[in-house]
C-alpha atoms as a PDB file:
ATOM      1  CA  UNK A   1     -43.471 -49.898 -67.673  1.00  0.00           C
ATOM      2  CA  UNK A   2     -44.459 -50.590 -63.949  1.00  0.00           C
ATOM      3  CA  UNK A   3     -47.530 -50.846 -62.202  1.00  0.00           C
ATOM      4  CA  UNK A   4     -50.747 -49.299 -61.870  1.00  0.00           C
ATOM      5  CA  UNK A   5     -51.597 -45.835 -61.279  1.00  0.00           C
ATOM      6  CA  UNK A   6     -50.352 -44.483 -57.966  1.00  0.00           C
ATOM      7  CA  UNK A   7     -52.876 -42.125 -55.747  1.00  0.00           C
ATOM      8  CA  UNK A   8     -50.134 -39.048 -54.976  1.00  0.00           C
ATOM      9  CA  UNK A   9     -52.905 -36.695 -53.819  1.00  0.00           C
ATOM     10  CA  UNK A  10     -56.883 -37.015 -53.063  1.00  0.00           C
ATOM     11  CA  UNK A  11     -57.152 -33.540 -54.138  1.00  0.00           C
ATOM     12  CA  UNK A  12     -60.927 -33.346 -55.284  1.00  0.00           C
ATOM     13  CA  UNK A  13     -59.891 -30.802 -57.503  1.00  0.00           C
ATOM     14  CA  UNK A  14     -62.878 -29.606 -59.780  1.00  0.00           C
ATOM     15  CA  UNK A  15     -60.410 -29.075 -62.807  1.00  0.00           C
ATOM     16  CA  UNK A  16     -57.354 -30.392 -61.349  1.00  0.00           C
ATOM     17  CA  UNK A  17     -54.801 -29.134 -65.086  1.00  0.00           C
ATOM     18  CA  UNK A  18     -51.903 -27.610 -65.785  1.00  0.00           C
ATOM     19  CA  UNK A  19     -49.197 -29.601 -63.541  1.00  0.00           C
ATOM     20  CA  UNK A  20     -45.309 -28.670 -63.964  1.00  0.00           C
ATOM     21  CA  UNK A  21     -42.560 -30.430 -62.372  1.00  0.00           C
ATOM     22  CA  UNK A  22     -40.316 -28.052 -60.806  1.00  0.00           C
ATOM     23  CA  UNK A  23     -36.718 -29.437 -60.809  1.00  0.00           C
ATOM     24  CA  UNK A  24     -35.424 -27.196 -58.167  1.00  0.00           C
ATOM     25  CA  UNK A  25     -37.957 -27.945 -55.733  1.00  0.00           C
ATOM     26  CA  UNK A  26     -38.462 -31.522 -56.437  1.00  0.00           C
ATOM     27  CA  UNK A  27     -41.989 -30.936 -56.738  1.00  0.00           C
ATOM     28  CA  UNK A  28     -45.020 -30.677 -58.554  1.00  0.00           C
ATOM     29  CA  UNK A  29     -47.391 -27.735 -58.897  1.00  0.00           C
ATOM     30  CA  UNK A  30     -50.780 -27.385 -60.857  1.00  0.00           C
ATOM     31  CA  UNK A  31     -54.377 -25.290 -60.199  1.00  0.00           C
ATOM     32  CA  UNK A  32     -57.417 -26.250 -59.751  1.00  0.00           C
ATOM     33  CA  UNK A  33     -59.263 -24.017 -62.053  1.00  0.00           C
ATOM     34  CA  UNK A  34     -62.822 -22.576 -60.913  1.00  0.00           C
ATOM     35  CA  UNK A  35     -61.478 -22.980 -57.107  1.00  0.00           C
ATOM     36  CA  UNK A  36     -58.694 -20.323 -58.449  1.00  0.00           C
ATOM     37  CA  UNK A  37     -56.010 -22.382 -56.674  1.00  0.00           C
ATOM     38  CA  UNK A  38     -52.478 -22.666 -56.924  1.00  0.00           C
ATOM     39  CA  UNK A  39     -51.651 -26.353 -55.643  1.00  0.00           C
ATOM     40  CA  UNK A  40     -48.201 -27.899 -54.905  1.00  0.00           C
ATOM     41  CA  UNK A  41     -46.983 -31.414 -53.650  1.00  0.00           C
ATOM     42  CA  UNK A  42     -42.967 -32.114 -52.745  1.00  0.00           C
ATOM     43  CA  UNK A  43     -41.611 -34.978 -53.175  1.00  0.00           C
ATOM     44  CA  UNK A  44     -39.982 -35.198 -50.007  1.00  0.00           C
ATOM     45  CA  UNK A  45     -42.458 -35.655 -47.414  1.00  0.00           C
ATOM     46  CA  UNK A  46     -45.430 -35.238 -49.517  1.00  0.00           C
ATOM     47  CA  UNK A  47     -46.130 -32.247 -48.187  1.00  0.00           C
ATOM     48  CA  UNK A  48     -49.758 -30.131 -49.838  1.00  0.00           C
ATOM     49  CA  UNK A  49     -49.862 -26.421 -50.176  1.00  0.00           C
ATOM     50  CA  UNK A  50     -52.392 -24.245 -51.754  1.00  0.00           C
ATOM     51  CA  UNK A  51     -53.058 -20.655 -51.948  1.00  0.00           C
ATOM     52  CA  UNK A  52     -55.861 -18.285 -53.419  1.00  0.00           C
ATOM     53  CA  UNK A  53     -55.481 -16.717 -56.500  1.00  0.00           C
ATOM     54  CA  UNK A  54     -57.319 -13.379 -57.278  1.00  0.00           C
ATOM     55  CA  UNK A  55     -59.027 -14.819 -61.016  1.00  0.00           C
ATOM     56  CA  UNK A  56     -59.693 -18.373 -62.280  1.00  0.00           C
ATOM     57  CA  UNK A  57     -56.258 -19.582 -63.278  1.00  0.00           C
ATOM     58  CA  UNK A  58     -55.740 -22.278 -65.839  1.00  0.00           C
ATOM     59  CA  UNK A  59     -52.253 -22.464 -67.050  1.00  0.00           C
ATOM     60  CA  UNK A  60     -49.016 -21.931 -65.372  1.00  0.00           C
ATOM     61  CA  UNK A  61     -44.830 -22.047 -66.209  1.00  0.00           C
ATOM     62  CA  UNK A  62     -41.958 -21.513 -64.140  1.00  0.00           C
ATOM     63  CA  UNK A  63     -40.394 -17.888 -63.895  1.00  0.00           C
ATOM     64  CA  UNK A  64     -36.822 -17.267 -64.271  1.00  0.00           C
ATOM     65  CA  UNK A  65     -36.821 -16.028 -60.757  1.00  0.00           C
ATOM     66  CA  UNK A  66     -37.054 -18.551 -57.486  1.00  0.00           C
ATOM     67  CA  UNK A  67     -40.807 -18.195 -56.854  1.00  0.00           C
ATOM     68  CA  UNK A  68     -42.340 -16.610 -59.775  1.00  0.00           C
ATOM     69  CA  UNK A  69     -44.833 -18.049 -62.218  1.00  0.00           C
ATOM     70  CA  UNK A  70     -46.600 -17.142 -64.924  1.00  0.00           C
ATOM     71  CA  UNK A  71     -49.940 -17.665 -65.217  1.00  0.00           C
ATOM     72  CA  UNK A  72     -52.922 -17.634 -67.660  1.00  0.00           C
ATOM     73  CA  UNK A  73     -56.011 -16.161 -65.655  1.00  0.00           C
ATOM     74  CA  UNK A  74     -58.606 -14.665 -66.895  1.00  0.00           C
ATOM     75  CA  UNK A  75     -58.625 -11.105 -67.765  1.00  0.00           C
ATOM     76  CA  UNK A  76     -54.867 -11.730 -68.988  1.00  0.00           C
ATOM     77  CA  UNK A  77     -51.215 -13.182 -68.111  1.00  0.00           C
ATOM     78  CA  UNK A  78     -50.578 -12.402 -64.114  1.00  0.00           C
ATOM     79  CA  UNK A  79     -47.088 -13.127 -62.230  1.00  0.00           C
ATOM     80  CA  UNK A  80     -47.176 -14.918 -59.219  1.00  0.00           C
ATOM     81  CA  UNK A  81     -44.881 -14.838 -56.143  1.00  0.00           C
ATOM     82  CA  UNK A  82     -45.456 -18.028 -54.367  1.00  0.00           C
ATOM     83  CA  UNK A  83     -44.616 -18.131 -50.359  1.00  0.00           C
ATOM     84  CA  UNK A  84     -42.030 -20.199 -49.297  1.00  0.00           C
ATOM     85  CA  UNK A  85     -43.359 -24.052 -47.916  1.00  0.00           C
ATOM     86  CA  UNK A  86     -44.143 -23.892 -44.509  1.00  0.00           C
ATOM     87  CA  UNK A  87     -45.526 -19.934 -44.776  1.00  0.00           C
ATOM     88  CA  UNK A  88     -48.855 -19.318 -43.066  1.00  0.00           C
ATOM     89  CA  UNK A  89     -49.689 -16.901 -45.777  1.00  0.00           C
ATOM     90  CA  UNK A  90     -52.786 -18.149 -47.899  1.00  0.00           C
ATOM     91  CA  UNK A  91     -52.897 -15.610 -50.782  1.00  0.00           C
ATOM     92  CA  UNK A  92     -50.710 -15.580 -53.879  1.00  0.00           C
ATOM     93  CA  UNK A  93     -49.133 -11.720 -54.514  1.00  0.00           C
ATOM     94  CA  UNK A  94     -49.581 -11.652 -58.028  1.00  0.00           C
ATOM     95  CA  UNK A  95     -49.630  -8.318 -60.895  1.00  0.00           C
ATOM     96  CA  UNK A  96     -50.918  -8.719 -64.113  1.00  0.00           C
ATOM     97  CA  UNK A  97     -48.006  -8.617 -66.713  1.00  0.00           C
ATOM     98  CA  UNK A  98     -50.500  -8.349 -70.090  1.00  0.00           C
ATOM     99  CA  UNK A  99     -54.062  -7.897 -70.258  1.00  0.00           C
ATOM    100  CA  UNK A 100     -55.882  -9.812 -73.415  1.00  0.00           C
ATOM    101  CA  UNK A 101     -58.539  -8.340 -74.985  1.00  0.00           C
ATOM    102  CA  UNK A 102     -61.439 -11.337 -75.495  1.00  0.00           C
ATOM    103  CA  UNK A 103     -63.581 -11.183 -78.150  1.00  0.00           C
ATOM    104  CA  UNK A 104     -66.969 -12.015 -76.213  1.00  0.00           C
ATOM    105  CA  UNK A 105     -67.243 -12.114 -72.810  1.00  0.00           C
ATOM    106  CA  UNK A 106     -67.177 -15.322 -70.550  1.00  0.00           C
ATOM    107  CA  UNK A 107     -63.689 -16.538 -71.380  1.00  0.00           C
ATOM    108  CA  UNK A 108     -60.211 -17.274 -69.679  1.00  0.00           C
ATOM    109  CA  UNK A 109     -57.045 -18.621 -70.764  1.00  0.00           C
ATOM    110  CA  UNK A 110     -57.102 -22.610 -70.747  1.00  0.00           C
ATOM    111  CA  UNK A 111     -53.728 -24.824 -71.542  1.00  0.00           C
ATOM    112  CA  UNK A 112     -50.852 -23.374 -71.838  1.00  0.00           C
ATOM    113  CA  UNK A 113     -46.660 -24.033 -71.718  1.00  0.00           C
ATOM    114  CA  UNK A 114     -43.494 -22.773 -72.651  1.00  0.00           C
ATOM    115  CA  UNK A 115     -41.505 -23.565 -75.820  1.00  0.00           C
ATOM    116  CA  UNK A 116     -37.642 -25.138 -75.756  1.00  0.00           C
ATOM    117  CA  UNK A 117     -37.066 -21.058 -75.513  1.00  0.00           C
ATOM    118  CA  UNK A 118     -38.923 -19.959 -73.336  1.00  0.00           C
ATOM    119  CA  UNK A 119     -41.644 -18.324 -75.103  1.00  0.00           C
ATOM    120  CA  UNK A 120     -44.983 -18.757 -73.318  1.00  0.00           C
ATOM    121  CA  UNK A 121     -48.307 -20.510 -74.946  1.00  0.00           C
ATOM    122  CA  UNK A 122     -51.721 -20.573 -74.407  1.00  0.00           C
ATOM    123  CA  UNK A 123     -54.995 -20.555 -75.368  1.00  0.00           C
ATOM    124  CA  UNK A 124     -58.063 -18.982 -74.639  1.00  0.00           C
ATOM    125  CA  UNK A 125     -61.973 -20.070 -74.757  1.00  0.00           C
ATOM    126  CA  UNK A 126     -65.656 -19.722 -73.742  1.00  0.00           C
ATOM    127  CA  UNK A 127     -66.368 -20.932 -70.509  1.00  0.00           C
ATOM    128  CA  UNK A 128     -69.561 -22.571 -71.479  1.00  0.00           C
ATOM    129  CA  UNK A 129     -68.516 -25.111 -73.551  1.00  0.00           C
ATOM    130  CA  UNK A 130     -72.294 -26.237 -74.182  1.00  0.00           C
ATOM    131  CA  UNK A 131     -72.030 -22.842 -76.580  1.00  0.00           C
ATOM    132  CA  UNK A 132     -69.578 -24.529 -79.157  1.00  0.00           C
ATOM    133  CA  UNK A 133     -68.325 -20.816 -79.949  1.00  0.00           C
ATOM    134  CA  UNK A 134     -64.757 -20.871 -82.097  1.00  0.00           C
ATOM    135  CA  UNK A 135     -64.196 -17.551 -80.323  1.00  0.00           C
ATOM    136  CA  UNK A 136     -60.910 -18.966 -78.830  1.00  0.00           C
ATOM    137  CA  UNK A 137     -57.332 -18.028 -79.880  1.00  0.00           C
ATOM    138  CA  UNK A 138     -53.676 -18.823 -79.146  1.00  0.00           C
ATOM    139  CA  UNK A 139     -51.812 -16.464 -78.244  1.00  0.00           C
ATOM    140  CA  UNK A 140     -47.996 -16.349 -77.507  1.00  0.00           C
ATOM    141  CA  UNK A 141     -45.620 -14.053 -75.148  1.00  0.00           C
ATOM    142  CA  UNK A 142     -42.348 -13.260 -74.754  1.00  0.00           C
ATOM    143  CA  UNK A 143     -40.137 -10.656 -73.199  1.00  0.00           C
ATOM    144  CA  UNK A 144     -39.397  -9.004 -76.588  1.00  0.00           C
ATOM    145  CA  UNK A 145     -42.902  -9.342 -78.380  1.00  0.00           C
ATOM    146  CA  UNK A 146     -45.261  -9.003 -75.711  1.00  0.00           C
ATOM    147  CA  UNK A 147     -49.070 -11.007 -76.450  1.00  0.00           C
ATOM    148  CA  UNK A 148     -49.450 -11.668 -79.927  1.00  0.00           C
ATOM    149  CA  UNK A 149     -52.646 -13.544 -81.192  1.00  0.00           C
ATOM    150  CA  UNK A 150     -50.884 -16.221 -83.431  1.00  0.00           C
ATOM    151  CA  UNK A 151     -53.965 -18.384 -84.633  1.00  0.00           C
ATOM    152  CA  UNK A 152     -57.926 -18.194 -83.887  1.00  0.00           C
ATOM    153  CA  UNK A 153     -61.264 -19.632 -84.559  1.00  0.00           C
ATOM    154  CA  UNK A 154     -61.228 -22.527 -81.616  1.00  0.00           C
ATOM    155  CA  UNK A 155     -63.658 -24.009 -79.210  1.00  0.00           C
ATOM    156  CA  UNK A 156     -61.222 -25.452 -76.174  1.00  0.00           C
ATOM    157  CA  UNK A 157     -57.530 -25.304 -77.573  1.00  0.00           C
ATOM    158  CA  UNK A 158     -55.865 -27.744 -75.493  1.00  0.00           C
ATOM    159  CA  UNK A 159     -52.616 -30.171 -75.869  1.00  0.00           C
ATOM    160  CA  UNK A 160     -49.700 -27.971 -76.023  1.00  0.00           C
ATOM    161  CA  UNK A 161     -46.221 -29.665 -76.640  1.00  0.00           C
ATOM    162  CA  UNK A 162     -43.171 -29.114 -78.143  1.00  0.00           C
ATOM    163  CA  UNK A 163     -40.510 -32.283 -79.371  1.00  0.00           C
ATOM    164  CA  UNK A 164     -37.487 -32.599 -77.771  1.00  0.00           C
ATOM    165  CA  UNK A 165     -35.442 -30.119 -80.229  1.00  0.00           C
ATOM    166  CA  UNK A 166     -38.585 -28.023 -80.434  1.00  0.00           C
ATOM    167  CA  UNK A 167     -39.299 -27.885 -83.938  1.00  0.00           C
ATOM    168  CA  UNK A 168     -42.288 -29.519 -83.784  1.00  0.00           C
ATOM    169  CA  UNK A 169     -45.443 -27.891 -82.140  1.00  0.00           C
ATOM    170  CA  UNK A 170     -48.768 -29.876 -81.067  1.00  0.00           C
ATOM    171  CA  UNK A 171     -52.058 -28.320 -80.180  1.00  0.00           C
ATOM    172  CA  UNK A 172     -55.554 -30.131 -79.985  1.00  0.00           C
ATOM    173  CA  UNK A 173     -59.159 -28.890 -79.754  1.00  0.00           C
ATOM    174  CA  UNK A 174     -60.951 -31.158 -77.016  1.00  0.00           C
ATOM    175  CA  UNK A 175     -64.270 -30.002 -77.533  1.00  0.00           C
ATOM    176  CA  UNK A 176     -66.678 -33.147 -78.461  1.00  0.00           C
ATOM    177  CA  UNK A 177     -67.169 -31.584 -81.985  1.00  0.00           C
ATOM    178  CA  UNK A 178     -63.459 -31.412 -83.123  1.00  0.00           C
ATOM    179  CA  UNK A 179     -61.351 -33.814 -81.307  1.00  0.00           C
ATOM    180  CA  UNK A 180     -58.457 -33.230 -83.359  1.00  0.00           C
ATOM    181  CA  UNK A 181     -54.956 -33.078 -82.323  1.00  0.00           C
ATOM    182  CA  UNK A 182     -52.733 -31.134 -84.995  1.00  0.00           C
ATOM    183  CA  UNK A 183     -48.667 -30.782 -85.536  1.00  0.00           C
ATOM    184  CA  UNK A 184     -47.425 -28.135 -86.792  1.00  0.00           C
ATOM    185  CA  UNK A 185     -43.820 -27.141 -88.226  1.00  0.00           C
ATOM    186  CA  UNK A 186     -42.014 -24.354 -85.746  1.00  0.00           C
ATOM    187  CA  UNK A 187     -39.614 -22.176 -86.629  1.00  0.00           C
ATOM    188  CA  UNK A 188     -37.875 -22.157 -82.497  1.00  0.00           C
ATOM    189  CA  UNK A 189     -35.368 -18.843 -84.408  1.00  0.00           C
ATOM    190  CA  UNK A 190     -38.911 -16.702 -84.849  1.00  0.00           C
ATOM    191  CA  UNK A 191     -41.334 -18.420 -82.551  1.00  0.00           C
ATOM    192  CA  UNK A 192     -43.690 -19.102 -85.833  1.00  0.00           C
ATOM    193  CA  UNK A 193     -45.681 -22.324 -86.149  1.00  0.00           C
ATOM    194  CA  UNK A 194     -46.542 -23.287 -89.733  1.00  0.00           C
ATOM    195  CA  UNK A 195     -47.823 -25.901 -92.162  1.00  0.00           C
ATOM    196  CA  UNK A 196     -50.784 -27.070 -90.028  1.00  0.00           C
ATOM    197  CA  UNK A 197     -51.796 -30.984 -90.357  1.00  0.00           C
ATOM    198  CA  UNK A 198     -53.791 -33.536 -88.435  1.00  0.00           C
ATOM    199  CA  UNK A 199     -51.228 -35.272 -86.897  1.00  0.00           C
ATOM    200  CA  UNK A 200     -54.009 -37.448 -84.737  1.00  0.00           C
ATOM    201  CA  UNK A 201     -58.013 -37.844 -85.049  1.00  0.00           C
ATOM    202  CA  UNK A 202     -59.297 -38.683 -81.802  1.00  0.00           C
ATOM    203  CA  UNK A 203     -62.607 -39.536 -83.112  1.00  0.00           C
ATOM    204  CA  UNK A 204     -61.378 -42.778 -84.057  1.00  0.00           C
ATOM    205  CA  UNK A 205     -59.966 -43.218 -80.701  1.00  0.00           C
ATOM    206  CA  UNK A 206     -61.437 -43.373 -76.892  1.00  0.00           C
ATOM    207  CA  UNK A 207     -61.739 -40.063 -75.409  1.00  0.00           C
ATOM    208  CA  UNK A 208     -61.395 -36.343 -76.368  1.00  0.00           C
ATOM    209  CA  UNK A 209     -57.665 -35.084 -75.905  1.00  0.00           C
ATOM    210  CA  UNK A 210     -57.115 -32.561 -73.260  1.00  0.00           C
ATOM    211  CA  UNK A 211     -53.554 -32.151 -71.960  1.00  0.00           C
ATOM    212  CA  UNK A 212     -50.262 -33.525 -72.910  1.00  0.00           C
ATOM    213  CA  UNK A 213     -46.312 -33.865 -72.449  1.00  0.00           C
ATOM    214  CA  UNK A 214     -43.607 -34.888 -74.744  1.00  0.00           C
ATOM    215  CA  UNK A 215     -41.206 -37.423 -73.638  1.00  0.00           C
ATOM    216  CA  UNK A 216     -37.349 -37.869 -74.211  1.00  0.00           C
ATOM    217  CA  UNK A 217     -37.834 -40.245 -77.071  1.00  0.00           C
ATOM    218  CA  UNK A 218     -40.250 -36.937 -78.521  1.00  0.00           C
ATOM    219  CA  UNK A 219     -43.138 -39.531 -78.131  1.00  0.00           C
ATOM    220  CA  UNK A 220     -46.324 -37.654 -77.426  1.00  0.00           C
ATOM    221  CA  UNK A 221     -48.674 -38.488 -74.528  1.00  0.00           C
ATOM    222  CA  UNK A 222     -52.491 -37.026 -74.094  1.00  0.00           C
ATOM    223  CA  UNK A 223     -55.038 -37.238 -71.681  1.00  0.00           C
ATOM    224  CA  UNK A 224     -58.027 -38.825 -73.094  1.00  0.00           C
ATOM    225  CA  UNK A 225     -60.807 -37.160 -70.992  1.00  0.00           C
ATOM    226  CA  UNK A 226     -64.160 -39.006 -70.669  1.00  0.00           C
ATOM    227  CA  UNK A 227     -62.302 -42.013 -71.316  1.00  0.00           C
ATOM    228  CA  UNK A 228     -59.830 -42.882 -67.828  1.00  0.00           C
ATOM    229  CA  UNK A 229     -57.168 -43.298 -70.731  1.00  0.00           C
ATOM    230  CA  UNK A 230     -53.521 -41.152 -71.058  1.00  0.00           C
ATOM    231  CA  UNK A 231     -52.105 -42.183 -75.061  1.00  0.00           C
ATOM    232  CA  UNK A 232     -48.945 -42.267 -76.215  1.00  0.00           C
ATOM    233  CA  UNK A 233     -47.908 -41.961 -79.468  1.00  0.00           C
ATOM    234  CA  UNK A 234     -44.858 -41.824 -82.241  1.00  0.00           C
ATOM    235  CA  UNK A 235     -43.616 -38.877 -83.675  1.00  0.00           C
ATOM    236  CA  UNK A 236     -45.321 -40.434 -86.549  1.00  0.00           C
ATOM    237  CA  UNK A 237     -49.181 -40.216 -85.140  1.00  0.00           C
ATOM    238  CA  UNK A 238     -49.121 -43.773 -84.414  1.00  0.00           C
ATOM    239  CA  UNK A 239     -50.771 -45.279 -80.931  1.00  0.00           C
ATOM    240  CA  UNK A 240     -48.071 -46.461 -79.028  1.00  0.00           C
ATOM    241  CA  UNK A 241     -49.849 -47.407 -75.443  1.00  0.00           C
ATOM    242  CA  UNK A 242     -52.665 -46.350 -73.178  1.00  0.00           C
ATOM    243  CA  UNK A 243     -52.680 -46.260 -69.885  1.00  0.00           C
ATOM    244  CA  UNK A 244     -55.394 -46.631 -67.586  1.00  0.00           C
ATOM    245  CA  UNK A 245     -55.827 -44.436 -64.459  1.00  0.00           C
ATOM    246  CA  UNK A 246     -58.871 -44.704 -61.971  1.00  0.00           C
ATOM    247  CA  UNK A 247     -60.789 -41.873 -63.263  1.00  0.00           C
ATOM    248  CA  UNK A 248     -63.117 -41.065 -66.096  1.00  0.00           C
ATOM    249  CA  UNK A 249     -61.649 -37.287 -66.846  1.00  0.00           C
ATOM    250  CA  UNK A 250     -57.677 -37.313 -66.826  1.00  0.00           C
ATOM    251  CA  UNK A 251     -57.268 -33.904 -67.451  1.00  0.00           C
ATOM    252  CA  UNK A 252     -53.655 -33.402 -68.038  1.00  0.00           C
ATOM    253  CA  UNK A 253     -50.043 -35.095 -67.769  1.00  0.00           C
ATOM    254  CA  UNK A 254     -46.399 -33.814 -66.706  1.00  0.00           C
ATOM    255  CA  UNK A 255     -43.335 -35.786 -66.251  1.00  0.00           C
ATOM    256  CA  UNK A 256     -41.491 -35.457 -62.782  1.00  0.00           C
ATOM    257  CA  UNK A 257     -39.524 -37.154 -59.985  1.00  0.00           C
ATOM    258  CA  UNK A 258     -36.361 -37.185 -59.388  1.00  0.00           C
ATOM    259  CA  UNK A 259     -35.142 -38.902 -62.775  1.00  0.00           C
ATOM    260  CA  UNK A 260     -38.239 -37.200 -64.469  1.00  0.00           C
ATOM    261  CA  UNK A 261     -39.484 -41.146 -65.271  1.00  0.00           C
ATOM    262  CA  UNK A 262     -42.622 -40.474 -63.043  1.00  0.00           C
ATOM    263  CA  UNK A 263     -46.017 -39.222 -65.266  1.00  0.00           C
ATOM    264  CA  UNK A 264     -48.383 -37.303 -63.242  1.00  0.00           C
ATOM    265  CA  UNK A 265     -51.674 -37.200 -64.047  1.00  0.00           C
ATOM    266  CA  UNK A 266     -54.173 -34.155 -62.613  1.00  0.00           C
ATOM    267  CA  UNK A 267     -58.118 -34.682 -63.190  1.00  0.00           C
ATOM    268  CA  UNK A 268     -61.577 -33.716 -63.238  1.00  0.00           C
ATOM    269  CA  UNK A 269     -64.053 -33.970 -60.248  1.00  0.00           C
ATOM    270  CA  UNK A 270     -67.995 -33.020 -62.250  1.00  0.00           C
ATOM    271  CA  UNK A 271     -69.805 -31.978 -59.931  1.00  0.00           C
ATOM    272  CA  UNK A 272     -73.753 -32.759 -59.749  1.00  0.00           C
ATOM    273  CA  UNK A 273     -73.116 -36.509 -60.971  1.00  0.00           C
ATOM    274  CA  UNK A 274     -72.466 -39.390 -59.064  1.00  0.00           C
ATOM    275  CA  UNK A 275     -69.265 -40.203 -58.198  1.00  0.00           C
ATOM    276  CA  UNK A 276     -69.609 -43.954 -56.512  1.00  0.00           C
ATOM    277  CA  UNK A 277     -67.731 -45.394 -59.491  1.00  0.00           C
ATOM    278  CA  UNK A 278     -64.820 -43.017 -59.574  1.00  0.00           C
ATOM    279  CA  UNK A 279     -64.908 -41.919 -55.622  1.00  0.00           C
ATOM    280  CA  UNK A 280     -60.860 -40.569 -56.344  1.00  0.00           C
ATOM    281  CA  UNK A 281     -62.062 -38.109 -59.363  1.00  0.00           C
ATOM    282  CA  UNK A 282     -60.239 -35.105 -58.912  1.00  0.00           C
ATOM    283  CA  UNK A 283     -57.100 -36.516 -57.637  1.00  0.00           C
ATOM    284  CA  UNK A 284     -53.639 -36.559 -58.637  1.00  0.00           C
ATOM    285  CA  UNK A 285     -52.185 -39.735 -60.406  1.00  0.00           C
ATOM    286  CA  UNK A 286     -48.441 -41.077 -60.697  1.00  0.00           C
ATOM    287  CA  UNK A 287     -47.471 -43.235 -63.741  1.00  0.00           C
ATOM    288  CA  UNK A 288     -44.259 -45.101 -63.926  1.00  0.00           C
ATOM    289  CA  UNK A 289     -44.208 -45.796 -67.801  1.00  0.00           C
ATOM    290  CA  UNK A 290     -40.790 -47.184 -68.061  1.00  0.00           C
ATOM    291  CA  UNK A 291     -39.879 -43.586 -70.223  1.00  0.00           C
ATOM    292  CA  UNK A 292     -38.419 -39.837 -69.059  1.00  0.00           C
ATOM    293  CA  UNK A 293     -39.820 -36.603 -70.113  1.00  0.00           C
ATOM    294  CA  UNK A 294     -37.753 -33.323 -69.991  1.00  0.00           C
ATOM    295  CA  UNK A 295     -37.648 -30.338 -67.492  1.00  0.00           C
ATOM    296  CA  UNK A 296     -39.767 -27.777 -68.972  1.00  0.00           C
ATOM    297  CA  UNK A 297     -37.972 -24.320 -69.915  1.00  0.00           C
ATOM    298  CA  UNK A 298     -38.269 -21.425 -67.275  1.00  0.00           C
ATOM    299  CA  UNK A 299     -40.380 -18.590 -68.988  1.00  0.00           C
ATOM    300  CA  UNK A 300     -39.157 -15.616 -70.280  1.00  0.00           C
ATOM    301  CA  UNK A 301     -41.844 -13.210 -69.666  1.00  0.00           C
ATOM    302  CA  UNK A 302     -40.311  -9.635 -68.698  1.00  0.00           C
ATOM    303  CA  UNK A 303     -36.964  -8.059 -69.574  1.00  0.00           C
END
């Protein structure tokens, strides 16, 4: 482990989430949710792009096809056709693939990744999270199955991860009232998770847990928003190390770089607070922890 955290892009992102290394490009895309961005940074030259999306997006993976993502927005599961780097054009082409049908109103898809096979994840919630409603769900979606509601009755489902040979599933609830971060046994033949148990109570712990990675030892590393922390821990629940970045919401973490040693970290600029103590908030962090994470799978969306 090296260093502090490294400033890779003064962003000011209101929700700065979902980032995902892509390999092929060397570089490192996320969104910036209410500003219904698309954001990428390459390596090489550090160049910024951004385009418009048509919906709030929250949750992206990497299509099978050079340019295409899918993303979690909020009326359903969209494609996206990114312009090549350097293109003047502003505006993402995207088509919805799947609508999902909400159970109240005021929701959109939050985190969200791909299993070792490809199968997509994510979760949907209540925008206002002052409500406290349990009216989110995760859903999963594949080419074969389509959008299939697999579990319900959460407030922000967050920290989606998979171990290293993918039998192991993680999902948290950040929402100040839960705070729990559960494993759960998964079948990678069927796509099924089962027997459900607390793998970590963040109550005990600084911060709520938002977004995570798995590294290539199938340690498990969260964002612990509210408290300018990222965690790691064991395959056995056990805190490993926290590391500090330079902001009070870390929001969520991807590993990247050209040996994939590099954690980056996205965050959380509030608005209507100040900000004189944290003037970077909303930025995008690099961690060198001294550990490598794993290319995440391309999706397998269509047919």
């Amino acid at each position: 482990m090296t260093g502090s955290a490294e400033l890779v892009v003064d962003g000011r992102n209101t929700v700065g989430e979902s980032p995902v290394w892509s390999v092929a490009e060397q570089a490192l895309y996320w969104v910036d949710i209410p500003a219904k961005k698309l954001c990428c940074w390459q390596l090489d030259g550090a160049q910024l792009s951004t385009w418009d999306a048509p919906e709030m997006l929250a949750c992206i993976a990497q299509g099978t096809r050079s340019g295409t993502w899918l993303a979690g927005m909020e009326t359903g599961l969209f494609e996206l056709q990114v312009p090549h780097m350097g293109a003047s054009q502003s505006s993402l082409h995207s088509r919805q693939i799947v609508p999902v049908m909400h159970t109240q109103s005021g929701m959109r898809f939050n985190d969200g990744r791909c299993d070792r096979q490809g199968r997509f994840w994510a979760g949907t919630m209540v925008c206002n999270m002052g409500l406290a409603s349990r009216a989110g769900a995760l859903y999963r979606h594949d080419a074969m199955t389509g959008l299939q509601k697999m579990r319900e009755g959460f407030i922000t489902p967050n920290g989606l991860g998979f171990s290293p040979d993918g039998r192991t599933m993680y999902l948290s609830d950040s929402h100040p009232t839960v705070q729990l971060i559960w494993a759960f046994d998964y079948d990678i033949t069927s796509g099924t998770p089962s027997n459900q148990r607390i793998f970590v109570d963040m109550n005990r712990l600084p911060g709520r847990p938002d977004g995570a990675a798995v590294d290539a030892d199938g340690c498990y590393w969260i964002c612990a928003n509210d408290a300018g922390l990222v965690h790691r821990f064991t395959p056995t629940g056990q805190l490993d190390r926290s590391l500090a970045v330079p902001v009070k919401k870390p929001a969520m973490c991807a590993f990247g770089g050209a040996g994939l040693d590099t954690l980056f970290v996205t965050s959380i600029r509030p608005e209507g607070i100040d900000l004189s103590d944290q003037p970077l908030a909303g930025g995008v962090f690099a961690l060198h922890p001294g550990v490598r994470g794993l290319p995440e799978s391309a999706c397998l969306y269509s047919r």
